[in-house]
C-alpha atoms as a PDB file:
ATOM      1  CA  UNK A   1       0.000   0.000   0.000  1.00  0.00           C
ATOM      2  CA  UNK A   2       3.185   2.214   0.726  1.00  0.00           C
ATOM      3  CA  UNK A   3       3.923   2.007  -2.605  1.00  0.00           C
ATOM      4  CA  UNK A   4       0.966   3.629  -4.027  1.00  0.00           C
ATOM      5  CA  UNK A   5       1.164   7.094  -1.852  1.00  0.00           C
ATOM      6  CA  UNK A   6       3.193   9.024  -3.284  1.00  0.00           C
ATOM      7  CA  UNK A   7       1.561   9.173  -6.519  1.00  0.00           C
ATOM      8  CA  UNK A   8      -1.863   9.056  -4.774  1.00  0.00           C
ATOM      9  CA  UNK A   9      -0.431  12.445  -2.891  1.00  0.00           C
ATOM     10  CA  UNK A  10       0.467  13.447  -6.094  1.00  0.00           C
ATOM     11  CA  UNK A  11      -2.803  13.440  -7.488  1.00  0.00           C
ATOM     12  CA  UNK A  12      -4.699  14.554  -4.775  1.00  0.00           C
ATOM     13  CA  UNK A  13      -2.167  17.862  -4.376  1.00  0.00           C
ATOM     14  CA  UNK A  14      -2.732  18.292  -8.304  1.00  0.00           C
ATOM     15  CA  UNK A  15      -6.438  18.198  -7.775  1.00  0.00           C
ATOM     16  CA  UNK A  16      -6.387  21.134  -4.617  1.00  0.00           C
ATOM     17  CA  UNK A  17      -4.198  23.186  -6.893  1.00  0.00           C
ATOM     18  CA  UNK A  18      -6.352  23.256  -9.848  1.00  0.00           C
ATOM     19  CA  UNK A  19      -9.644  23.950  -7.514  1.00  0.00           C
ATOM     20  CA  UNK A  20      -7.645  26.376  -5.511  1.00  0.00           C
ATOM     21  CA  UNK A  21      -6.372  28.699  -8.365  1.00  0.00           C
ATOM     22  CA  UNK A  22      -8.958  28.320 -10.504  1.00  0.00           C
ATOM     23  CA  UNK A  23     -11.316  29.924  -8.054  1.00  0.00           C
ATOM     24  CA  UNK A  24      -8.527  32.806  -7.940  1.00  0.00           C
ATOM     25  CA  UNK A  25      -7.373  33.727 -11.539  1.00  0.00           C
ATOM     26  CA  UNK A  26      -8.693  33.768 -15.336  1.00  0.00           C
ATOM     27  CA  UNK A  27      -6.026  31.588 -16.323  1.00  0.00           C
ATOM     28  CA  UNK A  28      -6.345  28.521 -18.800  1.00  0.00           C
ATOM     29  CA  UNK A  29      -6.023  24.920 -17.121  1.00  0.00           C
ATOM     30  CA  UNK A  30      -2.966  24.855 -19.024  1.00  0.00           C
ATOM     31  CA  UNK A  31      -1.646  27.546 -17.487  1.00  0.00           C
ATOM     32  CA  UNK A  32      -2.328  26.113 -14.155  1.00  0.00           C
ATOM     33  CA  UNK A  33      -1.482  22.624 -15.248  1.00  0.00           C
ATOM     34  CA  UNK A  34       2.451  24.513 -16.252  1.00  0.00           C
ATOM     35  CA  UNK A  35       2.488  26.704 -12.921  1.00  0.00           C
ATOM     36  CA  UNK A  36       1.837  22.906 -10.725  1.00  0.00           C
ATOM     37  CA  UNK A  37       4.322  21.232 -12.592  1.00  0.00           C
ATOM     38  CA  UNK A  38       7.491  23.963 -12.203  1.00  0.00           C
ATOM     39  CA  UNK A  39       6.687  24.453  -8.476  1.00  0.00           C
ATOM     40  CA  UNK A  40       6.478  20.960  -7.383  1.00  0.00           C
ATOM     41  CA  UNK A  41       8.667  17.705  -6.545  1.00  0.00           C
ATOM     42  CA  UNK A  42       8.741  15.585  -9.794  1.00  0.00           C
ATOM     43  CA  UNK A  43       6.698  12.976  -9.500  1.00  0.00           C
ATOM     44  CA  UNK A  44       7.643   9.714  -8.635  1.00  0.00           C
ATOM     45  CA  UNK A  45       5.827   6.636 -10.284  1.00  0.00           C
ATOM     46  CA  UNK A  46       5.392   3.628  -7.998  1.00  0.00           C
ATOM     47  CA  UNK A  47       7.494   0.474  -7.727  1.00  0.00           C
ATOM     48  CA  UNK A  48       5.957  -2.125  -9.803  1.00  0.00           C
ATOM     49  CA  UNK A  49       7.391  -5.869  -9.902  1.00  0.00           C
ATOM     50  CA  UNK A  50       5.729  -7.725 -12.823  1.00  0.00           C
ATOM     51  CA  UNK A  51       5.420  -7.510 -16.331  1.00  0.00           C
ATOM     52  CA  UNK A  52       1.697  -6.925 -16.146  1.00  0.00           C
ATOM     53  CA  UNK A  53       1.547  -4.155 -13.739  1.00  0.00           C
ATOM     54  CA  UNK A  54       4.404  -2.309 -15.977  1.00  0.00           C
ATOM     55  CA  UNK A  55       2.276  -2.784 -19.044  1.00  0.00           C
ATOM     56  CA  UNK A  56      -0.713  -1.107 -17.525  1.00  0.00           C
ATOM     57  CA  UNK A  57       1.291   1.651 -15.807  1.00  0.00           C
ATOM     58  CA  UNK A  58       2.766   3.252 -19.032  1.00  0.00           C
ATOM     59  CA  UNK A  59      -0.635   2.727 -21.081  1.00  0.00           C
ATOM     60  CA  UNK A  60      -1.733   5.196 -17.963  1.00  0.00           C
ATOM     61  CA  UNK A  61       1.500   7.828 -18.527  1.00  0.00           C
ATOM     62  CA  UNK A  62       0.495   8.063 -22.761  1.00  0.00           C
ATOM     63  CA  UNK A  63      -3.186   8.024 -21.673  1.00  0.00           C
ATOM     64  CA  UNK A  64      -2.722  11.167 -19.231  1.00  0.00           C
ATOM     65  CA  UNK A  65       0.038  12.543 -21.498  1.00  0.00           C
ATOM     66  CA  UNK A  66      -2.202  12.820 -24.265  1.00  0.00           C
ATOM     67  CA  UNK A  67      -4.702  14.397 -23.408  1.00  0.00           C
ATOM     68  CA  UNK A  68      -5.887  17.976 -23.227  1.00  0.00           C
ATOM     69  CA  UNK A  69      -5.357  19.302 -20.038  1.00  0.00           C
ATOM     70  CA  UNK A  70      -8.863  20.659 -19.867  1.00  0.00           C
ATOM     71  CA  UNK A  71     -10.397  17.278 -20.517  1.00  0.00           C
ATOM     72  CA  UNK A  72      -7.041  15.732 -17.809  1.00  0.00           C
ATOM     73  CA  UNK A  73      -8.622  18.077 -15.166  1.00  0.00           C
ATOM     74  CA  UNK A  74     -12.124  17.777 -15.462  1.00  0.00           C
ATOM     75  CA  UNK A  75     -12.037  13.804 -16.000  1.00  0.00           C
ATOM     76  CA  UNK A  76     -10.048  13.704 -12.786  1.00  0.00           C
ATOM     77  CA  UNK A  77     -12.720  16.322 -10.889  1.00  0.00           C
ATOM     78  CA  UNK A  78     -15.439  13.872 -11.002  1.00  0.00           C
ATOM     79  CA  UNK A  79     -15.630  11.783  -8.335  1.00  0.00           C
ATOM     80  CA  UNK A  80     -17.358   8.228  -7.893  1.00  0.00           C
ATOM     81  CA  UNK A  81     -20.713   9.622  -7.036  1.00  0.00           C
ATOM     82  CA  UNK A  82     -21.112  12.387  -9.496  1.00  0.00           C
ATOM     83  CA  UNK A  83     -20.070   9.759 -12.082  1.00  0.00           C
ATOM     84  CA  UNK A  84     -23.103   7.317 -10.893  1.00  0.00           C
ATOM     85  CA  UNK A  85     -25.390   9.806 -10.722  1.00  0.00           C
ATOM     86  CA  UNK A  86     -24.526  11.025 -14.494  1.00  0.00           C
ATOM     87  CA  UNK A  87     -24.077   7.799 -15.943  1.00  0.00           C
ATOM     88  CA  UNK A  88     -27.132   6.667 -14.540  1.00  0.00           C
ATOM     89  CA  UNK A  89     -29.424   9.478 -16.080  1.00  0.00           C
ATOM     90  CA  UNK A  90     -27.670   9.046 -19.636  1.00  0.00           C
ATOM     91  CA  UNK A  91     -28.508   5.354 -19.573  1.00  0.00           C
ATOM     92  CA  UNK A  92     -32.231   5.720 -18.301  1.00  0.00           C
ATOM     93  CA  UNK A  93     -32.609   8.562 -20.954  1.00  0.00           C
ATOM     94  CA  UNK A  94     -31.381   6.234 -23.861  1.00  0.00           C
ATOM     95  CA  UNK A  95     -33.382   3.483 -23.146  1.00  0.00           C
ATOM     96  CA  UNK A  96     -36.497   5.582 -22.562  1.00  0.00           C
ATOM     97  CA  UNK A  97     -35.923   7.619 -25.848  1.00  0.00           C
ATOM     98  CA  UNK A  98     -34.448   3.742 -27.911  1.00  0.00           C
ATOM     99  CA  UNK A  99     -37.991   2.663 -26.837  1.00  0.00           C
ATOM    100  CA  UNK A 100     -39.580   5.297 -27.909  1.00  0.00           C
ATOM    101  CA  UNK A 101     -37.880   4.755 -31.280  1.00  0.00           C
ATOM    102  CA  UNK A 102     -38.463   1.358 -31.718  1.00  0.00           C
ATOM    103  CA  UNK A 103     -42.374   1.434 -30.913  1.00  0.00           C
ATOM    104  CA  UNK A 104     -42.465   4.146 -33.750  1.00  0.00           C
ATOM    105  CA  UNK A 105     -40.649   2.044 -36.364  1.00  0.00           C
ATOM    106  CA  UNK A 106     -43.490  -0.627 -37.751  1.00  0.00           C
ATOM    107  CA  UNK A 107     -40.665  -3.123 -38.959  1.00  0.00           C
ATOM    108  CA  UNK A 108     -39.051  -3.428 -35.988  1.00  0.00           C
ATOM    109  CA  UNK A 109     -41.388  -5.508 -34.299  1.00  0.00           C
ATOM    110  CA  UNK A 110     -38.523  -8.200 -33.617  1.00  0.00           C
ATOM    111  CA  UNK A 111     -36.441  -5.725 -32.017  1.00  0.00           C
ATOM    112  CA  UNK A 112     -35.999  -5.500 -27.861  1.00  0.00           C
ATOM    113  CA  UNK A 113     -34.359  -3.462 -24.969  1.00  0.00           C
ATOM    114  CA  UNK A 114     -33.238  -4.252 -22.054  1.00  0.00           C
ATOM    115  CA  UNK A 115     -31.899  -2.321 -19.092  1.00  0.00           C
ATOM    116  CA  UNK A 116     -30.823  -3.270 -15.759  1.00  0.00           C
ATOM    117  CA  UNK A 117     -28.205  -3.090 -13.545  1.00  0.00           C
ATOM    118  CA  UNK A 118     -26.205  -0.217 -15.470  1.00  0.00           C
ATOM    119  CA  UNK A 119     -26.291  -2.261 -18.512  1.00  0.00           C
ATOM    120  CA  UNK A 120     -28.492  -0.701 -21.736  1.00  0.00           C
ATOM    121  CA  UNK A 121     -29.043  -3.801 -24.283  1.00  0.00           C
ATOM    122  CA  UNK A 122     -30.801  -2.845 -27.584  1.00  0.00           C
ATOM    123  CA  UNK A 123     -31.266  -5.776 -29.895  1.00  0.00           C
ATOM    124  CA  UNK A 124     -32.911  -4.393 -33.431  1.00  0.00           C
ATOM    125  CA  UNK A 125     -33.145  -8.024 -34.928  1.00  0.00           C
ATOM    126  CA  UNK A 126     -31.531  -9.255 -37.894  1.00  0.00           C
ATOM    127  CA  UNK A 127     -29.821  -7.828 -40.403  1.00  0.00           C
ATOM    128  CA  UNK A 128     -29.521  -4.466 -37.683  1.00  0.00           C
ATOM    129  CA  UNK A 129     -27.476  -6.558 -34.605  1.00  0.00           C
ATOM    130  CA  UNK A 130     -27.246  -5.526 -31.262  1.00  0.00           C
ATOM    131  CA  UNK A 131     -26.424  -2.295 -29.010  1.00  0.00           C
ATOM    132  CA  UNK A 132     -24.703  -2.797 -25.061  1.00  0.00           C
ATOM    133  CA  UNK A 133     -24.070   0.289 -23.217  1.00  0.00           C
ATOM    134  CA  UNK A 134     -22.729  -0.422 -20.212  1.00  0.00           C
ATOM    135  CA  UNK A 135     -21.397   1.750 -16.979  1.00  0.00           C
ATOM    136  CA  UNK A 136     -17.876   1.043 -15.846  1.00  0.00           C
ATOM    137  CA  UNK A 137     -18.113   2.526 -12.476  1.00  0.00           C
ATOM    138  CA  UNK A 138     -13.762   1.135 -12.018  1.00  0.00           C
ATOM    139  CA  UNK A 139     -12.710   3.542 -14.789  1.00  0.00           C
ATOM    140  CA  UNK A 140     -15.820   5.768 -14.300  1.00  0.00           C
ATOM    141  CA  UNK A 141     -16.506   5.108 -18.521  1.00  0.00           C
ATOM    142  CA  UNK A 142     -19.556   4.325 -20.369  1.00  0.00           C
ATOM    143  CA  UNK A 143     -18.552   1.497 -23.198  1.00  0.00           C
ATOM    144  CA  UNK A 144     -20.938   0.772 -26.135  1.00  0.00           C
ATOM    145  CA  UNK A 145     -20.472  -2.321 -28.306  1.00  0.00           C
ATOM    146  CA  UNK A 146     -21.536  -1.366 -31.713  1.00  0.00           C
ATOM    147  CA  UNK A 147     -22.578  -3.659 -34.391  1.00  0.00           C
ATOM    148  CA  UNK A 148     -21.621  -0.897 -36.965  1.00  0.00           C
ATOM    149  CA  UNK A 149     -18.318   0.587 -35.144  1.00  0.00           C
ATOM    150  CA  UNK A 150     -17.485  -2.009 -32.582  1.00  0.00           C
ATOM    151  CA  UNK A 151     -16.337  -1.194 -29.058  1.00  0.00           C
ATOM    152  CA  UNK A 152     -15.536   2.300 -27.363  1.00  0.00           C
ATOM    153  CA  UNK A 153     -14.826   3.592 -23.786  1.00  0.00           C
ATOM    154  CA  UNK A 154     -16.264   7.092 -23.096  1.00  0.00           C
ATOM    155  CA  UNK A 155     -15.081   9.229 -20.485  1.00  0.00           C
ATOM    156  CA  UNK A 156     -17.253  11.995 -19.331  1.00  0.00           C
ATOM    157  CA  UNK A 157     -16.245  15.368 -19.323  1.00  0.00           C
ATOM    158  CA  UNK A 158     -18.191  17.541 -17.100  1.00  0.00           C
ATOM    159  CA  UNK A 159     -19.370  21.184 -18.095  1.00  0.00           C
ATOM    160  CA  UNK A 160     -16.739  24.304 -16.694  1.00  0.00           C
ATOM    161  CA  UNK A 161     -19.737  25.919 -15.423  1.00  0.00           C
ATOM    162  CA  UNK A 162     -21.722  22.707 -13.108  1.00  0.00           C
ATOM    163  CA  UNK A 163     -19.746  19.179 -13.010  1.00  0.00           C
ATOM    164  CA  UNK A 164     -23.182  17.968 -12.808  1.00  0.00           C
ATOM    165  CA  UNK A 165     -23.352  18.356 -17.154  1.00  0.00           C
ATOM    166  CA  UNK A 166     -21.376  17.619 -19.708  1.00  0.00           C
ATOM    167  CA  UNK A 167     -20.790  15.258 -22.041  1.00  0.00           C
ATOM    168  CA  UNK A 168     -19.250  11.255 -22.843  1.00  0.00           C
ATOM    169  CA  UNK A 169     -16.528  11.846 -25.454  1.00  0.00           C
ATOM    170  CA  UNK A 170     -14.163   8.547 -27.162  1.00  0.00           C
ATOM    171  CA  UNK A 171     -10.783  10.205 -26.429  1.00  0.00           C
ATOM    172  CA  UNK A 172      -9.025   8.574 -29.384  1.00  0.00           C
ATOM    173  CA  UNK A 173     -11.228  10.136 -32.257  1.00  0.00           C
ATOM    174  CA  UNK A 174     -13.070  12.706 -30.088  1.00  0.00           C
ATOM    175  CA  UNK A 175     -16.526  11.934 -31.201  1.00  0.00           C
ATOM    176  CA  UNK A 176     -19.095  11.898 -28.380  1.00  0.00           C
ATOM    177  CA  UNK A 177     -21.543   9.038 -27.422  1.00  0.00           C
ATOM    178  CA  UNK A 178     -24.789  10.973 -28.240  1.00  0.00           C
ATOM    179  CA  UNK A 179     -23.143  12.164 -31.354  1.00  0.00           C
ATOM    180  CA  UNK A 180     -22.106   8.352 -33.076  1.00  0.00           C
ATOM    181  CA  UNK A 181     -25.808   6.967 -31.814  1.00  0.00           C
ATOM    182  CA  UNK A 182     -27.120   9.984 -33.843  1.00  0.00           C
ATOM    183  CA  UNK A 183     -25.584   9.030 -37.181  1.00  0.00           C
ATOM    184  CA  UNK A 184     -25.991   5.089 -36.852  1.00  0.00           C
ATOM    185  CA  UNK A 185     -29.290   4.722 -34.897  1.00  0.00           C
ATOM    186  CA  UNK A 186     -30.965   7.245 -37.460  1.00  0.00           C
ATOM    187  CA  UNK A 187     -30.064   4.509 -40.536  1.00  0.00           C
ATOM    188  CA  UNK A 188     -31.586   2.237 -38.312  1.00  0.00           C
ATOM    189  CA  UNK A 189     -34.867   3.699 -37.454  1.00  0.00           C
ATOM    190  CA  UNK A 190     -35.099   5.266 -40.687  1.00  0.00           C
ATOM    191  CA  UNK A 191     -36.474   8.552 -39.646  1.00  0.00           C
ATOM    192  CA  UNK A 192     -34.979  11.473 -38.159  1.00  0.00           C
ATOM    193  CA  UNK A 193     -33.523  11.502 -35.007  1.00  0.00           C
ATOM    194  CA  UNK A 194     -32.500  13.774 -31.595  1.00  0.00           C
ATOM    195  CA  UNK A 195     -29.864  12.653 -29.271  1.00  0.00           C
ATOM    196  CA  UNK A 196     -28.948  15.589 -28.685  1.00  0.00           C
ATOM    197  CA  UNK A 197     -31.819  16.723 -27.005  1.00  0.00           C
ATOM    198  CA  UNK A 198     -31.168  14.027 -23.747  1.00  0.00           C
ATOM    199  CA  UNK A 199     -29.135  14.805 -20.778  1.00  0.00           C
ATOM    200  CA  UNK A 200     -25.045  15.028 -21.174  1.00  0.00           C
ATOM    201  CA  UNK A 201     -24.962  14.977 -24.834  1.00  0.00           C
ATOM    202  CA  UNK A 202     -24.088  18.403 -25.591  1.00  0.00           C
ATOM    203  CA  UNK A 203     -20.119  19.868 -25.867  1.00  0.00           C
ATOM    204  CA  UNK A 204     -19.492  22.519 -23.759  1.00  0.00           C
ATOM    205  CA  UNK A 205     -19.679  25.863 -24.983  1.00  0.00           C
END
């Protein structure tokens, strides 16, 4: 556990610097981000003994080190319970506006949806295949299997105004959730379609 406290320290000092002078000055995150960085110890990543662990540790450094610093700082300002509480009203709003979809479309009487347990199953029948969107409450992602576009992890990136909004975004082609079910569900359904208009699918302005 020793191990592991340094970098935890790390973090959680990173966190109460960006909350502290953010509330103080009209500087970008990056800014902030830069200040952190040239006033502090360099930081120290933890001891790790097997192959595995190593793997997984520098998949984390190019994962943090490629990414925005506005979307590092706001993925790591929402904690476990603002995460559930998002997560959960994206999923309930998809499967309430998927059913409403479905019942709409005549010739997809075969087709069913499922939700339970923060997992969102949507199964249009043949030739169509089958939608799961399911919370990952350990990495605090949404992933969606696609039929069309296969798997994707979504982080959520809260709002600069209210943590409480924002949107999911797939980091490694920056296209959000609400945005790929609007261009493959609408082929689907064959009519036209709104994701947009459901909770944390907008980009922050």
């Amino acid at each position: 556990m020793h191990r592991f406290s340094s970098s935890y320290n790390f973090a959680m000092s990173l966190q109460s610097a960006v909350r502290f002078f953010s509330s103080r000055t009209t500087q970008s995150p990056r800014w902030i981000l830069q200040a952190f960085y040239r006033t502090s110890r360099p930081c120290t990543y933890p001891a790790v003994s097997n192959q595995g662990q190593r793997r997984t540790l520098r998949q984390q450094q190019k994962c943090f080190s490629s990414m925005n610093p506005n979307e590092f700082i706001a993925t790591s300002l929402v904690d476990s319970i603002t995460f559930e509480a998002v997560c959960s009203d994206t999923l309930e709003s998809l499967c309430d506006y998927l059913e409403q979809l479905v019942e709409e479309a005549n010739y997809l009487k075969n087709a069913d949806i499922t939700y339970g347990d923060g997992v969102l199953t949507v199964n249009f029948g043949e030739p169509h295949g089958t939608y799961v969107i399911n919370r990952q409450s350990p990495n605090r992602q949404i992933w969606l299997s696609s039929p069309i576009s296969g798997p994707k992890r979504y982080d959520f990136i809260p709002d600069k105004s209210t943590i409480n909004e924002g949107y999911w975004v797939y980091k490694h082609d920056g296209v959000s959730l609400h945005e790929l079910l609007q261009k493959e569900i609408e082929k689907i359904v064959k009519e036209e379609v709104d994701f947009f208009s459901l909770p944390h699918s907008r980009r922050n302005k």
